[in-house]
C-alpha atoms as a PDB file:
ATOM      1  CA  UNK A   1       0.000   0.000   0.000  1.00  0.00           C
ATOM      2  CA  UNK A   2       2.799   2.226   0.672  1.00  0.00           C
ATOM      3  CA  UNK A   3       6.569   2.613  -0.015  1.00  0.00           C
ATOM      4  CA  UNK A   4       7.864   1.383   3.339  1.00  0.00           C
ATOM      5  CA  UNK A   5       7.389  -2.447   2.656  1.00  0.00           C
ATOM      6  CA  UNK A   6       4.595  -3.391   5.285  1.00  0.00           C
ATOM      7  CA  UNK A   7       1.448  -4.269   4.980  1.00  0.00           C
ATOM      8  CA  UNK A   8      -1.077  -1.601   6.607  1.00  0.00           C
ATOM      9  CA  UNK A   9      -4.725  -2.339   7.703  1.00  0.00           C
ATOM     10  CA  UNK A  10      -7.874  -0.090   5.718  1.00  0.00           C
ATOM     11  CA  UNK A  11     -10.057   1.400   7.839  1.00  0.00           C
ATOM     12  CA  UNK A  12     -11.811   4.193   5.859  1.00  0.00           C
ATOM     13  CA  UNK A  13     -11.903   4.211   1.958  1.00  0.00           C
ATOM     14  CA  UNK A  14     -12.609   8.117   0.216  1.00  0.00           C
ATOM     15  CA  UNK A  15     -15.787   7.433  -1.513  1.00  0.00           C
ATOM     16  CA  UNK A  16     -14.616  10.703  -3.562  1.00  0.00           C
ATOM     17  CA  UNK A  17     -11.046  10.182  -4.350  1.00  0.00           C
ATOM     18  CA  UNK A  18     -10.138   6.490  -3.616  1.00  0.00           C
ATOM     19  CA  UNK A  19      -7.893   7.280  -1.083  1.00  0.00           C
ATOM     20  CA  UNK A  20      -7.374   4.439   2.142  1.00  0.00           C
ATOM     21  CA  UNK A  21      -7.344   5.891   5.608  1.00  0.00           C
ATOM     22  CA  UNK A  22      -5.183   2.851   7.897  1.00  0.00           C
ATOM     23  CA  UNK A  23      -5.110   2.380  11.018  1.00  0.00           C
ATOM     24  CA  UNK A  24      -2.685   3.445  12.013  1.00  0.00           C
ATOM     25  CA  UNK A  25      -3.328   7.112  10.083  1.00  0.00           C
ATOM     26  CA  UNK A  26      -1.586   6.465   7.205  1.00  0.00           C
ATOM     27  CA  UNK A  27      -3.627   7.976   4.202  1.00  0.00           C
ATOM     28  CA  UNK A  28      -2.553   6.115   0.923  1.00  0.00           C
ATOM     29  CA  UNK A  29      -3.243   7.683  -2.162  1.00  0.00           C
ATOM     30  CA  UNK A  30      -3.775   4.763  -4.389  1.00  0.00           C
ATOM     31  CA  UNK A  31      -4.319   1.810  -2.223  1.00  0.00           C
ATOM     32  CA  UNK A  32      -3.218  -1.827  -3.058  1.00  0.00           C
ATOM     33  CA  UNK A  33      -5.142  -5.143  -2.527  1.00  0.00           C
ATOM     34  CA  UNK A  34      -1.813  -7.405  -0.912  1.00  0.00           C
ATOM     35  CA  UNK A  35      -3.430 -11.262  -0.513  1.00  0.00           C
ATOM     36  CA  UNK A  36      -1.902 -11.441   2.480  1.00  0.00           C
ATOM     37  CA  UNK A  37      -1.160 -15.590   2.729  1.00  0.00           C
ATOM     38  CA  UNK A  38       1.370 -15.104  -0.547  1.00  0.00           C
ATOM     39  CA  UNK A  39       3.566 -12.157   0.035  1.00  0.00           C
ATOM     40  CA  UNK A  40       7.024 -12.292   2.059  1.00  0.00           C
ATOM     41  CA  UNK A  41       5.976  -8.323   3.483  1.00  0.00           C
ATOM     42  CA  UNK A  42       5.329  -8.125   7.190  1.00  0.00           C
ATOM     43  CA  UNK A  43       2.621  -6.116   9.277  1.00  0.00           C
ATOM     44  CA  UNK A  44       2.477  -2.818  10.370  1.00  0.00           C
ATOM     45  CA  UNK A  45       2.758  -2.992  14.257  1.00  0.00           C
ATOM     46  CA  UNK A  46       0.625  -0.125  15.129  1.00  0.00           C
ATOM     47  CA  UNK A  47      -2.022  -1.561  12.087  1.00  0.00           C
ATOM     48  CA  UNK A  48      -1.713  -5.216  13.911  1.00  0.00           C
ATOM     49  CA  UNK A  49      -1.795  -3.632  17.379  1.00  0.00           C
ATOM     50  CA  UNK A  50      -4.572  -1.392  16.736  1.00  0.00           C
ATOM     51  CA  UNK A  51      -6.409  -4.502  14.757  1.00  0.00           C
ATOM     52  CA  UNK A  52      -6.021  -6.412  17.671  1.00  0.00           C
ATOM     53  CA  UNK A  53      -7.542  -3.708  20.552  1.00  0.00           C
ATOM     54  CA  UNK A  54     -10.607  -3.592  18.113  1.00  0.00           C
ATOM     55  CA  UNK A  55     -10.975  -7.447  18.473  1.00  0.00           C
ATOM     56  CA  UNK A  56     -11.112  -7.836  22.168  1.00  0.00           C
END
């Protein structure tokens, strides 16, 4: 989704520009679908931390 190699969690898409809000604040311009079981890139921390607080 971005340039920094990780793989960030969408929480809010732009229904006017396409733009991803993650969770961890990040807005990405163009956002990428990543199928998560076939890619060697690890998680954002603060995505997976903040995925897992929702959860509980």
């Amino acid at each position: 989704m971005s340039d920094d190699n990780l793989i960030h969690l969408q929480v809010k898409r732009s229904w006017w520009d396409g733009s991803a809000l993650t969770a961890c604040g990040l807005r990405v311009e163009t956002p990428e679908a990543v199928w998560t079981w076939f890619t060697d890139l690890s998680w954002c921390p603060t995505c997976k931390a903040a995925d897992k607080a929702r959860r509980k």
